[in-house]
PDB file of N, CA and C in Angstrom:
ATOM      1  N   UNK A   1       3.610 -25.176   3.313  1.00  0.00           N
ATOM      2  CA  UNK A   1       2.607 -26.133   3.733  1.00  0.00           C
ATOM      3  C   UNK A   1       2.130 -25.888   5.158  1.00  0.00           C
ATOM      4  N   UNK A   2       2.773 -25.152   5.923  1.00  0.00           N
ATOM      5  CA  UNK A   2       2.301 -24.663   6.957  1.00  0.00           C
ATOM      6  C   UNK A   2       0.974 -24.373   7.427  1.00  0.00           C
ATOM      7  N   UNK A   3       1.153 -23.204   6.548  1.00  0.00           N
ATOM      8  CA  UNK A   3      -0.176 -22.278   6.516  1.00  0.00           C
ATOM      9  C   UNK A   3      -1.482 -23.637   6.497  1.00  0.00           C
ATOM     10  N   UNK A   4      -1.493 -24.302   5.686  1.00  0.00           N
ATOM     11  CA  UNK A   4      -3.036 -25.441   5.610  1.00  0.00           C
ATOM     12  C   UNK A   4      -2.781 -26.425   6.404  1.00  0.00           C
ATOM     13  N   UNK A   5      -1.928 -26.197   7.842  1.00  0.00           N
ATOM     14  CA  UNK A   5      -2.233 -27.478   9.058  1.00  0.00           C
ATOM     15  C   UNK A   5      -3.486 -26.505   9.666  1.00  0.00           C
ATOM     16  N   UNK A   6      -4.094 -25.571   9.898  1.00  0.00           N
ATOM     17  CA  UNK A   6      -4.997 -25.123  10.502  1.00  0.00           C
ATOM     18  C   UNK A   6      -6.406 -25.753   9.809  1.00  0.00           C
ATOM     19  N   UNK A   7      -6.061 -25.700   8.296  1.00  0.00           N
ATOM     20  CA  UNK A   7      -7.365 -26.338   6.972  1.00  0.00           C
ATOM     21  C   UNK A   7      -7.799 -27.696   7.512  1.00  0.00           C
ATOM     22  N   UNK A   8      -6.362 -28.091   7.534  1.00  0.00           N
ATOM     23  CA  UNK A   8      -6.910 -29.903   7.505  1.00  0.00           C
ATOM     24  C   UNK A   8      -6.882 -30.309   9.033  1.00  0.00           C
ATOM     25  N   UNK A   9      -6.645 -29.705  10.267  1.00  0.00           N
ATOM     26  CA  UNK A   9      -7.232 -29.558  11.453  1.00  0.00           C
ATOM     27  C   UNK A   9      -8.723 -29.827  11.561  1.00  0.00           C
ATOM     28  N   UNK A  10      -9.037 -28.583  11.191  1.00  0.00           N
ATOM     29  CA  UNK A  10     -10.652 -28.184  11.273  1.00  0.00           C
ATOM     30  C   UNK A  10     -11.023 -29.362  10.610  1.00  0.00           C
ATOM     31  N   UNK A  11     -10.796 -29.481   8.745  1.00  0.00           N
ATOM     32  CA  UNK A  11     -11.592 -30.497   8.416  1.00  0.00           C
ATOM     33  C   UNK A  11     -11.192 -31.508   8.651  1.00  0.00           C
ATOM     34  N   UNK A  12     -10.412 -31.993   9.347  1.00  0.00           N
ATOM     35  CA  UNK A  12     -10.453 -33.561   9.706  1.00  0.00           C
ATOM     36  C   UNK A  12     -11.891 -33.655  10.515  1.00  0.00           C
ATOM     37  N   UNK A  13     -11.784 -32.182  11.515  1.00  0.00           N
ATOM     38  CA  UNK A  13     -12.528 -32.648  12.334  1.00  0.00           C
ATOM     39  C   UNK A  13     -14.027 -32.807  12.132  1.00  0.00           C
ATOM     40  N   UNK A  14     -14.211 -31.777  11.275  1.00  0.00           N
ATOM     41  CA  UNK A  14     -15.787 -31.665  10.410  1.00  0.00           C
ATOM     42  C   UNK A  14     -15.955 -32.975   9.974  1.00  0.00           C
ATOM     43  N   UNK A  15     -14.609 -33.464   9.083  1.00  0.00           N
ATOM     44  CA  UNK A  15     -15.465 -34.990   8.279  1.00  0.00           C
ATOM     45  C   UNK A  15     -15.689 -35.998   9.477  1.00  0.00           C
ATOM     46  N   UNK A  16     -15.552 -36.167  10.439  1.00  0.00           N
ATOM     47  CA  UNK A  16     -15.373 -36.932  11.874  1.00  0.00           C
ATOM     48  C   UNK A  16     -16.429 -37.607  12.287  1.00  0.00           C
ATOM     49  N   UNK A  17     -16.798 -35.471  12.168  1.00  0.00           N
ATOM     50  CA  UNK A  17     -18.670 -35.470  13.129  1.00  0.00           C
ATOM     51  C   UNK A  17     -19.301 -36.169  12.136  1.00  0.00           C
ATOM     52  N   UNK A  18     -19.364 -35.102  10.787  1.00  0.00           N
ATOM     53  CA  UNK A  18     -20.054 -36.228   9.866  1.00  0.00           C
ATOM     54  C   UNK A  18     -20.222 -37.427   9.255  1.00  0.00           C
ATOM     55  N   UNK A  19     -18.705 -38.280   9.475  1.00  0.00           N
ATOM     56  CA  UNK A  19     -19.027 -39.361   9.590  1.00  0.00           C
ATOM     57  C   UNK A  19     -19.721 -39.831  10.708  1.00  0.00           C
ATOM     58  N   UNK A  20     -19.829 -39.487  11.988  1.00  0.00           N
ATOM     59  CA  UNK A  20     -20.117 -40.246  13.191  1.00  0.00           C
ATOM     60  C   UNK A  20     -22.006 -39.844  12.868  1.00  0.00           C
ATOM     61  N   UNK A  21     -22.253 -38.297  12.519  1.00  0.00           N
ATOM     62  CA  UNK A  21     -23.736 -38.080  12.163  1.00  0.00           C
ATOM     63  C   UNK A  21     -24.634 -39.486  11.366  1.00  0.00           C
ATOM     64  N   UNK A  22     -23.569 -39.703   9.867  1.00  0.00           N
ATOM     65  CA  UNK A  22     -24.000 -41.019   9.278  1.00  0.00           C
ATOM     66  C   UNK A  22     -24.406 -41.979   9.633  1.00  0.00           C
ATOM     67  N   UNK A  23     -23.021 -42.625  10.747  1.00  0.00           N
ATOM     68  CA  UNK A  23     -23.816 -43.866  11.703  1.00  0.00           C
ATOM     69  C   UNK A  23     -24.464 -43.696  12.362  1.00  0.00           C
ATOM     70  N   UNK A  24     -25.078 -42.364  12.868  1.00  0.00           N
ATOM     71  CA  UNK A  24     -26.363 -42.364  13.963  1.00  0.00           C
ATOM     72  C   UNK A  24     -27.751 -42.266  12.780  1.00  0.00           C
ATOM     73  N   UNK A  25     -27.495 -41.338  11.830  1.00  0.00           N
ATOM     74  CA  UNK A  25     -28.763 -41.765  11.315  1.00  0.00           C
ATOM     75  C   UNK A  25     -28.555 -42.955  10.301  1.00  0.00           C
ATOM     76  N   UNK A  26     -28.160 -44.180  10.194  1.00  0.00           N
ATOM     77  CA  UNK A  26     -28.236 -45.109   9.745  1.00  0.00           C
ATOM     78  C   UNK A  26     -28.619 -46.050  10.474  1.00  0.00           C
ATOM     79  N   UNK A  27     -27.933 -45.626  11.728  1.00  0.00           N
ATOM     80  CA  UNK A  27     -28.876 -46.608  12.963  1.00  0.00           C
ATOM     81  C   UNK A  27     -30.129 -46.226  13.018  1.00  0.00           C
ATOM     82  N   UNK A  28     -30.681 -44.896  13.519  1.00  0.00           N
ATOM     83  CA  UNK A  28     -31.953 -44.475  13.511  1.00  0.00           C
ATOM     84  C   UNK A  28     -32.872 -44.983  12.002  1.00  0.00           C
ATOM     85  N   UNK A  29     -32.577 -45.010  11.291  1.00  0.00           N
ATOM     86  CA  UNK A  29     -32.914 -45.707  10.192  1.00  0.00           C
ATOM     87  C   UNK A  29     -33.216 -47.259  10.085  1.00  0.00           C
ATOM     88  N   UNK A  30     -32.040 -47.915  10.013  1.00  0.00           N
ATOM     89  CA  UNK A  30     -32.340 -49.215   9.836  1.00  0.00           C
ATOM     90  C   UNK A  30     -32.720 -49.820  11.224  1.00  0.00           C
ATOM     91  N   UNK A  31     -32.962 -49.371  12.106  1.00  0.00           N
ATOM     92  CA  UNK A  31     -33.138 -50.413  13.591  1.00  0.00           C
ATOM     93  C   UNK A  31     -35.039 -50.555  13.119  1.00  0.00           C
ATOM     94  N   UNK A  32     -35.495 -49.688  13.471  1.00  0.00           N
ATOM     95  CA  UNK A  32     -37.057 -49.908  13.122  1.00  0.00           C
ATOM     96  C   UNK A  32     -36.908 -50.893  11.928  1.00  0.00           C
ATOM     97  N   UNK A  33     -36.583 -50.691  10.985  1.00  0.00           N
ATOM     98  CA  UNK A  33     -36.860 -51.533   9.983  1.00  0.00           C
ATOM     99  C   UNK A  33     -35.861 -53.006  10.552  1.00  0.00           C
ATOM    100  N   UNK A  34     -35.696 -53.343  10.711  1.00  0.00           N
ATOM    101  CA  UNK A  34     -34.825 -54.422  11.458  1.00  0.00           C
ATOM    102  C   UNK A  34     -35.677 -55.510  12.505  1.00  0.00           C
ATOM    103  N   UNK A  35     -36.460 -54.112  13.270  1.00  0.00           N
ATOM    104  CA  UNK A  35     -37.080 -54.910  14.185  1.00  0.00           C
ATOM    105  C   UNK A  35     -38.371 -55.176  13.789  1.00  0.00           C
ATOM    106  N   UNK A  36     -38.685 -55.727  12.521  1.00  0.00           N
ATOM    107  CA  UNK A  36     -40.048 -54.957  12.027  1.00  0.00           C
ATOM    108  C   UNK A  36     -41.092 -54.025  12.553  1.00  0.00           C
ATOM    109  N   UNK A  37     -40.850 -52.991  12.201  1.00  0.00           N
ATOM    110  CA  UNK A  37     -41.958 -51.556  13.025  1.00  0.00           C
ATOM    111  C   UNK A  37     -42.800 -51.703  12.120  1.00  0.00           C
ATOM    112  N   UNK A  38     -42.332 -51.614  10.725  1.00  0.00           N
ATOM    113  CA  UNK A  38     -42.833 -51.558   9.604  1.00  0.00           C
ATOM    114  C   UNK A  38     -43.440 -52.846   8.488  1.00  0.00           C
ATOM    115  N   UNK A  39     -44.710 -53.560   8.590  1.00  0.00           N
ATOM    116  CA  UNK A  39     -44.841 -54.737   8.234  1.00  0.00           C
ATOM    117  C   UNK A  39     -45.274 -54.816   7.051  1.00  0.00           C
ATOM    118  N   UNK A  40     -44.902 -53.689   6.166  1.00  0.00           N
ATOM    119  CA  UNK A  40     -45.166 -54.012   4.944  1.00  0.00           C
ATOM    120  C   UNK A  40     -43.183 -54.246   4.100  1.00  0.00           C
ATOM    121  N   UNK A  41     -42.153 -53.765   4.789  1.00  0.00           N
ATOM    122  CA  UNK A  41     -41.136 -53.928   3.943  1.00  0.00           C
ATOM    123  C   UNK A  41     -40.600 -54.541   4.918  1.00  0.00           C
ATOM    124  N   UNK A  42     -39.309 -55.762   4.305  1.00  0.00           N
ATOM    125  CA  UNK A  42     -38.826 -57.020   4.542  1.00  0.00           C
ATOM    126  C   UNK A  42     -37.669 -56.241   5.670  1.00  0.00           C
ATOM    127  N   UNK A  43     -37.332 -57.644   7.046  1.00  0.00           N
ATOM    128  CA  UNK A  43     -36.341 -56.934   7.526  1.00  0.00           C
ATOM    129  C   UNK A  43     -35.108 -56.732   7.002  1.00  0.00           C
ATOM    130  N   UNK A  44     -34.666 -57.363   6.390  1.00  0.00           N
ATOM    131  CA  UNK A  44     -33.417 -57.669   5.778  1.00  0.00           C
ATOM    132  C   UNK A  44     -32.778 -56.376   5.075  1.00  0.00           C
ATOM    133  N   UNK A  45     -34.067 -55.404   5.108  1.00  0.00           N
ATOM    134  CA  UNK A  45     -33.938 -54.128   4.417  1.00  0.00           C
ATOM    135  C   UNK A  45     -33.632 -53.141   5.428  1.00  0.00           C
ATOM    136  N   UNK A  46     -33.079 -53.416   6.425  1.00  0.00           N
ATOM    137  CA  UNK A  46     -33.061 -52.946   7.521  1.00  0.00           C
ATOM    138  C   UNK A  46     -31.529 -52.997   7.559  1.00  0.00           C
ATOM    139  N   UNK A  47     -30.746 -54.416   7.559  1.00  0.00           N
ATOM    140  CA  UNK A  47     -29.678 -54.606   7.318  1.00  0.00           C
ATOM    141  C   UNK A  47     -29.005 -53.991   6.118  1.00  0.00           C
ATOM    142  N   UNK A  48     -29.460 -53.864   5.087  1.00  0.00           N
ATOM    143  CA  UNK A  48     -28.819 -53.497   3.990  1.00  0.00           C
ATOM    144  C   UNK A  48     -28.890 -51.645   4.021  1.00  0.00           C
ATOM    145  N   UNK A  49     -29.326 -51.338   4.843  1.00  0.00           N
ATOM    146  CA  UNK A  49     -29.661 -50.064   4.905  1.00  0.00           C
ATOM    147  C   UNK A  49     -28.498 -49.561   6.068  1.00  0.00           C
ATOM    148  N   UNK A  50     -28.506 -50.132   7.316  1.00  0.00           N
ATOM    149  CA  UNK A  50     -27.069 -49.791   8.003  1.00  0.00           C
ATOM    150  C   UNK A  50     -25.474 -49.899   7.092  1.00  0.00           C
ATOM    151  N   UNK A  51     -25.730 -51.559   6.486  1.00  0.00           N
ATOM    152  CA  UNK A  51     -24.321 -51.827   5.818  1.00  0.00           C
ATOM    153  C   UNK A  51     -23.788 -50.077   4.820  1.00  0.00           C
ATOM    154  N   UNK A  52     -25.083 -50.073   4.051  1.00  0.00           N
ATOM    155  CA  UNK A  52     -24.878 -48.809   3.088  1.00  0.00           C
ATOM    156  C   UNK A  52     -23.755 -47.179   4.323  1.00  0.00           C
ATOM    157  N   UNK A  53     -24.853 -46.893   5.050  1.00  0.00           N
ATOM    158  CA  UNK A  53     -24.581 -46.210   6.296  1.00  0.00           C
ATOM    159  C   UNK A  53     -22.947 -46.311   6.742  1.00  0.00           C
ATOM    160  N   UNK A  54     -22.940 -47.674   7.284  1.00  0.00           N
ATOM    161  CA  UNK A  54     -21.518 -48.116   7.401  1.00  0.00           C
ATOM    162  C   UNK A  54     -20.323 -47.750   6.264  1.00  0.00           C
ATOM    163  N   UNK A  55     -20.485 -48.259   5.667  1.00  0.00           N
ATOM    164  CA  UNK A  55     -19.137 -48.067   4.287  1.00  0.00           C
ATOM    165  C   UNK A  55     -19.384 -46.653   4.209  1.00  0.00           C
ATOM    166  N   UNK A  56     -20.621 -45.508   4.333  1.00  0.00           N
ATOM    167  CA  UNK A  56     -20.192 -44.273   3.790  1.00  0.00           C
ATOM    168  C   UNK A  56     -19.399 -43.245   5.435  1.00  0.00           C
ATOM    169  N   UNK A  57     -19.907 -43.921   6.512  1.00  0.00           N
ATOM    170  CA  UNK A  57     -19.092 -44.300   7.863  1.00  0.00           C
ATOM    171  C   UNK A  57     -17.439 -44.345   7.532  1.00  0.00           C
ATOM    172  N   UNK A  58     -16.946 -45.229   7.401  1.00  0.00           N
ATOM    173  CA  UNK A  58     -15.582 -45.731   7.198  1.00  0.00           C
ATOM    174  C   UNK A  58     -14.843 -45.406   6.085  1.00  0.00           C
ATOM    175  N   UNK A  59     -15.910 -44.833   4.773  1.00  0.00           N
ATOM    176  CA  UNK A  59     -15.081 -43.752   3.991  1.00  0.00           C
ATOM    177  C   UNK A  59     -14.521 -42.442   4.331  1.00  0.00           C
ATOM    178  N   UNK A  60     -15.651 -41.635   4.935  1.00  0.00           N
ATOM    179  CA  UNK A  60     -15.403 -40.721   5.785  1.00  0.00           C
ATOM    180  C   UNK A  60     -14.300 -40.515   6.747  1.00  0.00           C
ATOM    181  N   UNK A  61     -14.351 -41.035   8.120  1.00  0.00           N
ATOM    182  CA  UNK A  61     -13.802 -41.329   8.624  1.00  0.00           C
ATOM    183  C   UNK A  61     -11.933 -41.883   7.968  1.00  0.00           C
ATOM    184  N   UNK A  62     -12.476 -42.743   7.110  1.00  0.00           N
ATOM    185  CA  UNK A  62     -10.485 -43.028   6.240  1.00  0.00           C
ATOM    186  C   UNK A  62     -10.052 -41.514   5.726  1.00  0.00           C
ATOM    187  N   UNK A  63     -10.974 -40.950   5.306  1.00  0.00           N
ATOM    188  CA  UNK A  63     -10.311 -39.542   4.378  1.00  0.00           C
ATOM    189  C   UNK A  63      -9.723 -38.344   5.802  1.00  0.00           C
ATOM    190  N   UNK A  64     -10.336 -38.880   7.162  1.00  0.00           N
ATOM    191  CA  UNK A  64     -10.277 -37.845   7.855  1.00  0.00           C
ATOM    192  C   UNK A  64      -8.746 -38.503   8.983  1.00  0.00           C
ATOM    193  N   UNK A  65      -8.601 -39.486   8.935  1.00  0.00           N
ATOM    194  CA  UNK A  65      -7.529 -40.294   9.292  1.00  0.00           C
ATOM    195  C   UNK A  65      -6.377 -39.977   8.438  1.00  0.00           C
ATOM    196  N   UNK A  66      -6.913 -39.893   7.208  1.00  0.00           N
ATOM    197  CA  UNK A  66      -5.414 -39.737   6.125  1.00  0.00           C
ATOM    198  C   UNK A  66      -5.453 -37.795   6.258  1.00  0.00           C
ATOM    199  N   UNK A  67      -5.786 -37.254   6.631  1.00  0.00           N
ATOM    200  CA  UNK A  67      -5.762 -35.709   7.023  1.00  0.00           C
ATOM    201  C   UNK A  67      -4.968 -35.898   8.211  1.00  0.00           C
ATOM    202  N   UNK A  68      -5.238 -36.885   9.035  1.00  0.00           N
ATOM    203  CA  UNK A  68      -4.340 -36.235  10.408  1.00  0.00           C
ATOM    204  C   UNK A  68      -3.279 -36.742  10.025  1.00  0.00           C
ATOM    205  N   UNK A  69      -3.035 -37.923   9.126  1.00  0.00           N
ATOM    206  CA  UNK A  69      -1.485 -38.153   9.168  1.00  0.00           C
ATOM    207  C   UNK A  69      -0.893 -37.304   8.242  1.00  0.00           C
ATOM    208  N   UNK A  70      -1.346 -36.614   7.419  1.00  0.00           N
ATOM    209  CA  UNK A  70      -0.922 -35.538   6.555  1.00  0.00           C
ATOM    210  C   UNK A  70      -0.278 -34.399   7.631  1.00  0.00           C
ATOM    211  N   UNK A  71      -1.258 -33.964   8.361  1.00  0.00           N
ATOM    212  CA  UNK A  71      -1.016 -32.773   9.492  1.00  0.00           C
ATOM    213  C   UNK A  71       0.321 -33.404  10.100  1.00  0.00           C
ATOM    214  N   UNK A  72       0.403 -34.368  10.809  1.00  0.00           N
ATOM    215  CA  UNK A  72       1.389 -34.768  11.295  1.00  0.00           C
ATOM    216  C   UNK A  72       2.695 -34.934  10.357  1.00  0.00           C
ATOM    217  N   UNK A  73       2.453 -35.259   9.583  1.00  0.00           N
ATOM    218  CA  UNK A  73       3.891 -35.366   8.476  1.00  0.00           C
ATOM    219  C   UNK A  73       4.025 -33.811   8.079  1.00  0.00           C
ATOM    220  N   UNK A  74       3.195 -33.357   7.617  1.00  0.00           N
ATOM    221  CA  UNK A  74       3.482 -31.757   7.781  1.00  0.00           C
ATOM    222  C   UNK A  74       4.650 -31.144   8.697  1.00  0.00           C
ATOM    223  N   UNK A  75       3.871 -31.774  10.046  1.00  0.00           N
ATOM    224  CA  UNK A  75       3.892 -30.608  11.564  1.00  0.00           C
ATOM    225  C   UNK A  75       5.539 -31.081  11.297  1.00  0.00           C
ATOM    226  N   UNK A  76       5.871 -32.497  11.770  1.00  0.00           N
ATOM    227  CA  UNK A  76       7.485 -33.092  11.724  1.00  0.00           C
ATOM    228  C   UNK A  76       8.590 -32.451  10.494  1.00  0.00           C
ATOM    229  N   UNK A  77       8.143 -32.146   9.383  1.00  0.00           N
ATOM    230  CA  UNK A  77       9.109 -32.151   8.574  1.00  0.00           C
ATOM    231  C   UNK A  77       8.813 -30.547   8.306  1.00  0.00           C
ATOM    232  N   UNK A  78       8.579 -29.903   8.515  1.00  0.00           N
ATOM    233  CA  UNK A  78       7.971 -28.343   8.652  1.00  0.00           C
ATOM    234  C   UNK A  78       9.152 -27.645  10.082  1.00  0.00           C
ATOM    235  N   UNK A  79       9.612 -29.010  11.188  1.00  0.00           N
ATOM    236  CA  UNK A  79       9.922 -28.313  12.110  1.00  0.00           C
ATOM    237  C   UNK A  79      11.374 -28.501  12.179  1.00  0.00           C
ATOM    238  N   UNK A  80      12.031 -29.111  10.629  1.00  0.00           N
ATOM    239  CA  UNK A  80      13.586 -29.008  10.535  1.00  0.00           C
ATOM    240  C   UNK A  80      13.958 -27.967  10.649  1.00  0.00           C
TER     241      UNK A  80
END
């Protein structure tokens, strides 16, 4: 199990950015619509458009959390 602490290193860190990419363009997304920029669609669609953003945010991010504690339970019981 060694050998794939370098795997799930890297991709923890890849899923990270891309979660953090998500919440920036979900913000960039729903804020105009929020603040109405746009006066033909409702704001509320603005909100439901971050929430979406969010949860795929905090999925991300959980899968890349449960990688580092993997690495770490690895690294500890790898170094009996």
């Amino acid at each position: 199990m060694q050998k794939y602490l370098f795997f799930l290193k890297c991709s923890s860190v890849v899923i990270k950015v891309a979660a953090w990419i998500f919440l920036f363009f979900g913000a960039m997304g729903s804020v105009p619509l929020f603040l109405g920029k746009f006066p033909d669609s409702p704001r509320w669609m603005g909100l439901v458009i971050l929430a979406v953003y969010l949860f795929i945010f905090f999925v991300f991010f959980l899968i890349a959390k449960m990688a580092d504690i993997l690495v770490e339970i690895i690294d500890t019981t790898g170094k009996d």
